[in-house]
Protein backbone atom coordinates (compact mmCIF):
# COMPACT_ATOMS: atom_id res chain seq x y z
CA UNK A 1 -22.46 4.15 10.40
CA UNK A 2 -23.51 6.11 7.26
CA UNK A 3 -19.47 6.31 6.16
CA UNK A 4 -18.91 2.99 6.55
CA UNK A 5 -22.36 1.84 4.32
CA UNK A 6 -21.02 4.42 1.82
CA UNK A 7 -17.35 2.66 1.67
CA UNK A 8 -19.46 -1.25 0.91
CA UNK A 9 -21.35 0.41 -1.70
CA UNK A 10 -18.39 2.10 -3.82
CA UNK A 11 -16.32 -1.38 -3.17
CA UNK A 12 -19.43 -3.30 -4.48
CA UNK A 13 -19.64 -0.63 -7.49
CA UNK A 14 -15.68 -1.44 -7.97
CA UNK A 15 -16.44 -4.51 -8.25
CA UNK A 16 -19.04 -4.85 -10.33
CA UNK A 17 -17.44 -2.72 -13.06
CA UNK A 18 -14.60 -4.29 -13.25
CA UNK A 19 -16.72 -7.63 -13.64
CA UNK A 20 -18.86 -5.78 -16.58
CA UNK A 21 -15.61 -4.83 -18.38
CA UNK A 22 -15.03 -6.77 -21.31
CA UNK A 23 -11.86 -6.92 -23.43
CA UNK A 24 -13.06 -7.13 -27.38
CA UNK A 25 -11.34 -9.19 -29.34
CA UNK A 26 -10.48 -12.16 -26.70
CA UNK A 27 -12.45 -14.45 -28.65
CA UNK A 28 -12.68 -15.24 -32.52
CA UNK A 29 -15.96 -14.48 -34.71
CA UNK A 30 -17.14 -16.37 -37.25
CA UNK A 31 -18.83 -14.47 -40.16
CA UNK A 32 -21.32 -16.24 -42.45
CA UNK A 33 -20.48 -15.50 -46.61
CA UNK A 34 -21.61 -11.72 -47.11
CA UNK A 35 -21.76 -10.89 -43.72
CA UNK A 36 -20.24 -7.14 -43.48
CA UNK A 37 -16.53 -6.77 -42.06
CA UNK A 38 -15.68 -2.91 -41.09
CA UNK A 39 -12.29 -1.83 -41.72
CA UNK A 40 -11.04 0.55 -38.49
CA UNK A 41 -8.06 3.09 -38.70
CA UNK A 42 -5.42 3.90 -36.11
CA UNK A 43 -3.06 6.72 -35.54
CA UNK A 44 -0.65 7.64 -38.34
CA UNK A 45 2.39 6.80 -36.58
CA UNK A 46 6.37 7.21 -38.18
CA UNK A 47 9.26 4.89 -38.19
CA UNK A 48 11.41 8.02 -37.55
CA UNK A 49 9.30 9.76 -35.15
CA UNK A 50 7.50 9.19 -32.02
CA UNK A 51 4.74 12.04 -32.61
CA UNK A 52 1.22 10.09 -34.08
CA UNK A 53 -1.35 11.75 -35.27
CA UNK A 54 -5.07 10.97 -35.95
CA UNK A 55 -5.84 9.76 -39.17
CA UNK A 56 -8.29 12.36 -40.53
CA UNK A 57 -5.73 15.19 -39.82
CA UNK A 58 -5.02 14.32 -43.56
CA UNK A 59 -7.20 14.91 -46.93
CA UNK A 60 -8.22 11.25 -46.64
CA UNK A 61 -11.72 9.77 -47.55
CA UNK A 62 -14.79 10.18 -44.57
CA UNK A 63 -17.18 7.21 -43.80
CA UNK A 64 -20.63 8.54 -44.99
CA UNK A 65 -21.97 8.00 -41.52
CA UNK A 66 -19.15 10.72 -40.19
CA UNK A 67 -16.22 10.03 -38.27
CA UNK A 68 -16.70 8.06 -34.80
CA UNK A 69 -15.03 6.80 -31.99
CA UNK A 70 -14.08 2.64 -31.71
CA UNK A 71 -14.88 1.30 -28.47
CA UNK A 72 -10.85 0.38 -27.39
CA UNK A 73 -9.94 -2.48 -25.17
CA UNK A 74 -7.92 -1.96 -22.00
CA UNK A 75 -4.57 -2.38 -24.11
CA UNK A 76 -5.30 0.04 -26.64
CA UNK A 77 -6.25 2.70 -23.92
CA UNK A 78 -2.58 2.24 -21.86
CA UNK A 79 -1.20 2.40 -25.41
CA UNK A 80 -2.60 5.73 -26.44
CA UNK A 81 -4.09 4.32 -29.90
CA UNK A 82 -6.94 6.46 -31.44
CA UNK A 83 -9.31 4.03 -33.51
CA UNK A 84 -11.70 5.29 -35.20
CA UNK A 85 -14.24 3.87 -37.88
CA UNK A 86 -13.42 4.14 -41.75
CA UNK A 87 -15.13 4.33 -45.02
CA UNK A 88 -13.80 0.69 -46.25
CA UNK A 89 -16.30 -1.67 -46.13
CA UNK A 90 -15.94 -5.47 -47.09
CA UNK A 91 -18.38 -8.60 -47.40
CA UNK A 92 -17.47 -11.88 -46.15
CA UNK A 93 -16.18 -14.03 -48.89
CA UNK A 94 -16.70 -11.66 -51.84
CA UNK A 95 -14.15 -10.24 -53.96
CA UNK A 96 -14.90 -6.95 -55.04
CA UNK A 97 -12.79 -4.62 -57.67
CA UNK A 98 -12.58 -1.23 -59.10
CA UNK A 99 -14.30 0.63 -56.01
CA UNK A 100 -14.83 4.12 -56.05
CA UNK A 101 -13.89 5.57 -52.46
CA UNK A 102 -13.86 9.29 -53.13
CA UNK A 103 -12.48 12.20 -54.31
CA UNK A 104 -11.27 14.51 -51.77
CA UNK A 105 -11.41 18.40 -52.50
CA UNK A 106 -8.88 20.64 -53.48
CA UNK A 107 -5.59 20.54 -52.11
CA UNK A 108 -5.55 23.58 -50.14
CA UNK A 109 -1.45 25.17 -49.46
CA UNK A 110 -1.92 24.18 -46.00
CA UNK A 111 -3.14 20.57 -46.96
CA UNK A 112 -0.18 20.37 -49.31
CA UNK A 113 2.13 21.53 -47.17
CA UNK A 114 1.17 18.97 -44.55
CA UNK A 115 0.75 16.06 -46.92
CA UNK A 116 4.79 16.72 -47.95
CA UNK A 117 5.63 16.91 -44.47
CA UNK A 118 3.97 13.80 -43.39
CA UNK A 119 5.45 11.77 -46.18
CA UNK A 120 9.29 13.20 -46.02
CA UNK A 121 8.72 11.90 -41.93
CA UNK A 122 7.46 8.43 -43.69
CA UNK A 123 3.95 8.21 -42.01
CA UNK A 124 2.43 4.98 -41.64
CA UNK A 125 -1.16 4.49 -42.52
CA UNK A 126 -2.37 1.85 -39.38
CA UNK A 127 -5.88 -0.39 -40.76
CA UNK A 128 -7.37 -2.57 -38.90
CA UNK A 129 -9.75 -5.65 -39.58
CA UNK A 130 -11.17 -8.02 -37.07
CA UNK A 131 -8.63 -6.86 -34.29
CA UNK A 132 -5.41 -7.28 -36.70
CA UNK A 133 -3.27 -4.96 -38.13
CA UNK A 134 -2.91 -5.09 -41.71
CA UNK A 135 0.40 -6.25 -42.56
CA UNK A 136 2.25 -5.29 -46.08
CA UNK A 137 5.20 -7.25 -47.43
CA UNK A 138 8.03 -5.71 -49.38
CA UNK A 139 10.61 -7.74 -51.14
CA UNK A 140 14.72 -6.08 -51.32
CA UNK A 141 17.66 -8.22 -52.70
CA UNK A 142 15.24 -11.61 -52.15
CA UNK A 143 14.45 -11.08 -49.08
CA UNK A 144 11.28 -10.48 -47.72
CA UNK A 145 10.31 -7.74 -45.20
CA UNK A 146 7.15 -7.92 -43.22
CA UNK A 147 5.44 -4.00 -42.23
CA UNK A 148 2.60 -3.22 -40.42
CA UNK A 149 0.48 -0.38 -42.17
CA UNK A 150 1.41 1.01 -45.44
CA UNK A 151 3.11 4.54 -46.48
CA UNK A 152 1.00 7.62 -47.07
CA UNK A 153 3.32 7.75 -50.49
CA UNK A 154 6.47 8.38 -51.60
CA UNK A 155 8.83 11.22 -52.84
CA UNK A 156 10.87 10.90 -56.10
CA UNK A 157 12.77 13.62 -57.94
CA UNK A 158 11.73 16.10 -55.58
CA UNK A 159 8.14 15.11 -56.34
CA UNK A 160 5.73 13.48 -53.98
CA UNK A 161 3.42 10.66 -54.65
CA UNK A 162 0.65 9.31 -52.64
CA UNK A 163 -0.75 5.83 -52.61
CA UNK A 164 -4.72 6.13 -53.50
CA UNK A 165 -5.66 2.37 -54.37
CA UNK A 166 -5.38 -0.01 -51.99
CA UNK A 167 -5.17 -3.71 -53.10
CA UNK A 168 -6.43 -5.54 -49.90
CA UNK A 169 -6.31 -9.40 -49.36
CA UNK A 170 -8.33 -10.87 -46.39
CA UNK A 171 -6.97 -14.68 -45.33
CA UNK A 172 -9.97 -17.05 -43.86
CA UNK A 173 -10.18 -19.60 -42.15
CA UNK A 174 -13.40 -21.79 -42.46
CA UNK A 175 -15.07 -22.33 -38.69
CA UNK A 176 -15.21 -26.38 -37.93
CA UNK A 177 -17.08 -27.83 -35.36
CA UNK A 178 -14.81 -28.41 -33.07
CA UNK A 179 -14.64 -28.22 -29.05
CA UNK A 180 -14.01 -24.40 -28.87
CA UNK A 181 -14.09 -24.74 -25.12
CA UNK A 182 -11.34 -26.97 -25.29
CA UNK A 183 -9.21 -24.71 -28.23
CA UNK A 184 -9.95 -21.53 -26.14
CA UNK A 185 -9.52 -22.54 -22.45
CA UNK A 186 -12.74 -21.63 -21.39
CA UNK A 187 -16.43 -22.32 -21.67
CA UNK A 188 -16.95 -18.80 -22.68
CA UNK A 189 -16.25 -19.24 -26.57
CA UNK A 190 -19.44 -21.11 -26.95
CA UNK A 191 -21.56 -18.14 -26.61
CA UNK A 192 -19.31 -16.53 -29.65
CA UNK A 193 -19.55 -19.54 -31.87
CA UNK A 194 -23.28 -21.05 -31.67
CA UNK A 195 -23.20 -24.75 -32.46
CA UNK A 196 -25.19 -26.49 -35.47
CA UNK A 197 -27.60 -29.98 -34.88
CA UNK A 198 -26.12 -33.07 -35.20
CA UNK A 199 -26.87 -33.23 -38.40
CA UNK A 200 -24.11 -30.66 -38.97
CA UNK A 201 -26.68 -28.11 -40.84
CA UNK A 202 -25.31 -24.95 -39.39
CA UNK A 203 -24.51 -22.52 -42.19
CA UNK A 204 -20.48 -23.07 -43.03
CA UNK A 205 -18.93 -19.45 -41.40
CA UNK A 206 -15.26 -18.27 -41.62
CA UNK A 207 -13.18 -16.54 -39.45
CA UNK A 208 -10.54 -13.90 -40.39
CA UNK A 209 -6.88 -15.09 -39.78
CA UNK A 210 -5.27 -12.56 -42.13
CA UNK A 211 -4.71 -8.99 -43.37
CA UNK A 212 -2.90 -7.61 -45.94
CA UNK A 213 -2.54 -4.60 -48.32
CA UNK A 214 -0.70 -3.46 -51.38
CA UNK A 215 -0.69 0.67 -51.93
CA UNK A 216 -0.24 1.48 -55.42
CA UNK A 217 -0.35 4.96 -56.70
CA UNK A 218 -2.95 4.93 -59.73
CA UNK A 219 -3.76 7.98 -61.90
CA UNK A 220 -7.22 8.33 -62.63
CA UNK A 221 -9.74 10.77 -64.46
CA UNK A 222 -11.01 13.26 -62.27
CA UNK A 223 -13.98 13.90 -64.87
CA UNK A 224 -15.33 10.24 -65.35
CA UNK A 225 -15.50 10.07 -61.37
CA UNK A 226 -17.61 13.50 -60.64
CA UNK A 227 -20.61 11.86 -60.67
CA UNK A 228 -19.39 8.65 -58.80
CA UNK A 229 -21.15 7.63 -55.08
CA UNK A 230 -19.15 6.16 -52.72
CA UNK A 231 -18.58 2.42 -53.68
CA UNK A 232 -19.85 2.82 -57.22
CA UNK A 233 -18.28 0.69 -59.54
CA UNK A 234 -15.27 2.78 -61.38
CA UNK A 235 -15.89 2.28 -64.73
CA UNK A 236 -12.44 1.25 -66.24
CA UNK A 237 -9.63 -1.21 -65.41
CA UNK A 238 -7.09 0.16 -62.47
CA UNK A 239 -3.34 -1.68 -62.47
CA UNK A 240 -2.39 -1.92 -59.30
CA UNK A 241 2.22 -1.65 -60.16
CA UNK A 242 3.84 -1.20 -57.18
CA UNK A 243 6.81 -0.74 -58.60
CA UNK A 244 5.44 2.89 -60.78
CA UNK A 245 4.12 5.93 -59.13
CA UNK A 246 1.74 8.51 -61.21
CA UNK A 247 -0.49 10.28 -59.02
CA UNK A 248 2.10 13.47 -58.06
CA UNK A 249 -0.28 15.53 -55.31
CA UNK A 250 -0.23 19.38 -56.50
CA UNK A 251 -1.45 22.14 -54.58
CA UNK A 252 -5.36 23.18 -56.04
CA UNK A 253 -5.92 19.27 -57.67
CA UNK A 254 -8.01 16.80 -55.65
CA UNK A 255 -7.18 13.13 -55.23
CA UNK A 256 -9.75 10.08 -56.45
CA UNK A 257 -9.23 6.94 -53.96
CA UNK A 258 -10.03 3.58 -55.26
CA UNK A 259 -9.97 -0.04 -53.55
CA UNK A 260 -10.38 -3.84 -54.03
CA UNK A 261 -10.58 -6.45 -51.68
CA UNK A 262 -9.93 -10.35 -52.03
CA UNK A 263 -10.42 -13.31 -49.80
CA UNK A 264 -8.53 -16.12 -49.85
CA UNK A 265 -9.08 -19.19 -47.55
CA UNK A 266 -5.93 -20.22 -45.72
CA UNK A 267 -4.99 -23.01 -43.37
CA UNK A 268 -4.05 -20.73 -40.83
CA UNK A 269 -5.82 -21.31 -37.56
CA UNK A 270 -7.34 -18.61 -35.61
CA UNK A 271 -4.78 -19.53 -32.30
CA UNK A 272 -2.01 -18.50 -35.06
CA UNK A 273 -2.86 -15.82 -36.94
CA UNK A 274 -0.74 -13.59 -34.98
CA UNK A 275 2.50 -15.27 -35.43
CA UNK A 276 3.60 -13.05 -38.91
CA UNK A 277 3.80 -10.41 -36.87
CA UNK A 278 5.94 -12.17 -34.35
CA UNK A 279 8.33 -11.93 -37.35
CA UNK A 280 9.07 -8.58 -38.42
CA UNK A 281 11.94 -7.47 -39.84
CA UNK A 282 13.78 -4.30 -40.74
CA UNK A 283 12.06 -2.42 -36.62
CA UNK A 284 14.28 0.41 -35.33
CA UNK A 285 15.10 1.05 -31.65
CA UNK A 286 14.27 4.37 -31.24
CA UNK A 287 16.98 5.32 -29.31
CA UNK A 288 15.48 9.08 -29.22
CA UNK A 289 12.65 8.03 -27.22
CA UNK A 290 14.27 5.60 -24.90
CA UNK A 291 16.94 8.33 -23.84
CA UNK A 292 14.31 11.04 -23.60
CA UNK A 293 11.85 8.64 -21.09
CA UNK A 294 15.02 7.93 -19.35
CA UNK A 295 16.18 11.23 -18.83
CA UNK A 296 12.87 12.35 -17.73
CA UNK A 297 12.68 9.49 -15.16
CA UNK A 298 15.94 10.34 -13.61
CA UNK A 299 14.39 13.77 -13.28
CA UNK A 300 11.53 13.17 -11.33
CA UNK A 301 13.41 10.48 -9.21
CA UNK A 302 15.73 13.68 -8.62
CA UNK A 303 13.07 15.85 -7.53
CA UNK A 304 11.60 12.62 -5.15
CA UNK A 305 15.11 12.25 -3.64
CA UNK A 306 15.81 16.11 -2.73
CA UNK A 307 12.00 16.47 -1.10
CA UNK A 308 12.11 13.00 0.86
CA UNK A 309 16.03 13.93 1.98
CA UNK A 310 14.24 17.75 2.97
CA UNK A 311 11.75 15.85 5.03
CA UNK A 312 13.75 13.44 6.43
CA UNK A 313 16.31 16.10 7.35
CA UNK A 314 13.26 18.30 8.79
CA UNK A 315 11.59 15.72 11.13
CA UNK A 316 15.23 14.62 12.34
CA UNK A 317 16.17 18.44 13.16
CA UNK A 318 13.07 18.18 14.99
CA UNK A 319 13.85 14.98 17.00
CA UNK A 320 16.87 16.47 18.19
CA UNK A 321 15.26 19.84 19.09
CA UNK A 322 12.73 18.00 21.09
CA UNK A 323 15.66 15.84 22.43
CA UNK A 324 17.60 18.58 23.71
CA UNK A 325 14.51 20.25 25.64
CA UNK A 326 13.59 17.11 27.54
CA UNK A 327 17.07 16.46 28.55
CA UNK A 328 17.24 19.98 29.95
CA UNK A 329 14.27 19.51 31.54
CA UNK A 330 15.69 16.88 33.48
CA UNK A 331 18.35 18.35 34.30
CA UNK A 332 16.44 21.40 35.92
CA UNK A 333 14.46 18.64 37.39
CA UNK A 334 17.38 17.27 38.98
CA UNK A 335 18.92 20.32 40.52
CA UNK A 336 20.29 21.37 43.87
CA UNK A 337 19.67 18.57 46.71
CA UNK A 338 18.19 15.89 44.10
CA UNK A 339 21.54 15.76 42.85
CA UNK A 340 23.01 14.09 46.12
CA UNK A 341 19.35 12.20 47.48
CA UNK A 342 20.91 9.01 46.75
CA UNK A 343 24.43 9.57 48.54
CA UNK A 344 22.92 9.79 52.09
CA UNK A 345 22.42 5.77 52.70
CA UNK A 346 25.78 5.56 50.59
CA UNK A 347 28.92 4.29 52.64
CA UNK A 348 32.17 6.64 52.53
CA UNK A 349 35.41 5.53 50.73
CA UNK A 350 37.18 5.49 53.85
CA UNK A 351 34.99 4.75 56.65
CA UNK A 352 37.60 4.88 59.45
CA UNK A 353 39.21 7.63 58.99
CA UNK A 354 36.18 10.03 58.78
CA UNK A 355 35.08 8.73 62.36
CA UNK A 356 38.72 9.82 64.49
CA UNK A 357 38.10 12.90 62.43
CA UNK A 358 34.58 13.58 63.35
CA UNK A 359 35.77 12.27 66.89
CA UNK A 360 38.84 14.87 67.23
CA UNK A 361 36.73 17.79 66.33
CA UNK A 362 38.06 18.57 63.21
């Protein structure tokens, strides 16, 4: 009786968990003008290689608050990502330039060594705002090429460059009153997106439909930024060329990161704002990876196969064993005059002729 109240309890505890788990990012938020947006970061991951690797593995800039865990939604968990919080920081609706970041230390070998390593495998750097990638557009021969992330940097003439200002543009969308129950399918969204009066008073919000980023690799003085906080205003003009590089990373020589944000209101609805990444060009099959989980499937299915054929043979060996012993135990059963108990009430083959020989004597 106690087992059995046990075995309700866990199924009620089953069940109520999976009722309190909660996907983030099902529904769209609307931000009022300054509200703070939080820029996440994902794994460095490679268009070459399947190996990722967390994003602070590299010299890059800390929040001041220290590096933390993002709570990840059930996707992002079967997916392996590692999100974690980052020192970029926007406002809702306000352009900001020329924003000190931080200068990292000095390059240590190692540091070097890795930084080289990671760009010659052509790391991606994976940000995330408001549950979307940000996407970076490159243009070749007229044609344009949609990326998600951006490069740690670059190598040219056997020197390597990396990208330390980003250029970052934020699309909005501005909320309307609308049926959101009706745009989202459920009755849910209403909690997300509280209504105004009828007098349509509610302060205007927006909601983010769009991410993008430009690297550019900018050099800049390492003695006017010394005494520079962490968003402090850099104090001259940054040119954002993507088509120059001047920041070369040397072993022993820190790095200064800069960044600027811009918003720009777009008639992109929030139902939509996925679809440019429904388009993107110039992704590889990594045939590498798709061989390797194949080969490794065929080996366990291998292993499966020659341990269910083992048992199968086992248990049929023993079937036959146990076969053999009850039909010899019949047969010892039927021995001697059990063998011929049913011919007595049987009739001979030739009736007549066994009765003038039983009457002749012979």
């Amino acid at each position: 009786m106690a087992s059995f109240g046990i075995w309700v309890l866990t199924i009620f505890l089953v069940f109520q968990s999976g009722y309190g788990f909660y996907l983030p990012g099902s529904y769209p938020h609307k931000y009022k003008v300054g509200d703070p947006l939080s820029v996440k970061v994902n794994s460095l991951t490679s268009i070459d290689t399947e190996m990722p690797f967390g994003y602070y593995s590299l010299p890059f800039c800390k929040p001041a608050e220290g590096v933390k865990d993002s709570a990840e939604n059930l996707g992002e968990l079967l997916m392996g990502d590692r999100i974690e919080n980052s020192p970029y920081r926007f406002k809702m609706y306000t352009n900001e330039t020329l924003i000190f970041l931080c200068q990292s230390g000095k390059l240590s070998a190692d540091e070097f060594k890795l930084l080289k390593e990671r760009i010659d495998e052509m790391y991606q750097v994976n940000l995330i705002l408001d549950n979307l990638p940000a996407i970076r557009y490159t243009v070749k021969e007229g044609f344009v090429s949609r990326w998600t992330g951006y490069p740690i940097g670059v190598k040219f003439q056997d020197m390597y460059y990396v990208f330390n200002h980003l250029k970052f543009k934020v699309l909005v969308h501005k909320y309307e009153e609308t049926n959101v129950a009706r745009v989202m399918g459920t009755g849910d969204a209403v909690d997300v997106f509280p209504s105004g009066g009828k007098g349509g008073s509610d302060v205007p919000g927006y909601m983010v439909v769009g991410f993008e980023v430009i690297p550019c690799s900018v050099m800049h003085n390492g003695n006017v930024v010394k005494d520079l906080k962490m968003y402090d205003k850099y104090p001259s003009e940054i040119k954002c060329d993507t088509t120059t590089v001047t920041v070369p990373i040397k072993e022993g020589e820190p790095i200064v990161f800069t960044y600027e944000v811009a918003f720009e209101e777009s008639d992109i609805k929030w139902p939509s704002r996925w679809d440019a990444y429904l388009k993107m060009e110039g992704s590889k099959v990594h045939w590498f990876s798709i061989l390797n989980s194949l080969m490794v499937i065929t080996f366990l299915a291998g292993i499966v196969l020659v341990i269910f054929l083992r048992t199968v043979r086992r248990d049929l060996t023993r079937y036959e064993e146990l076969d053999k012993e009850a039909q010899a135990q019949m047969n010892e059963e039927l021995s001697g005059w059990k063998l011929v108990v049913g011919d007595v009430f049987r009739a001979p083959s030739h009736p007549a002729l066994l009765c003038i020989m039983v009457g002749d004597g012979v």
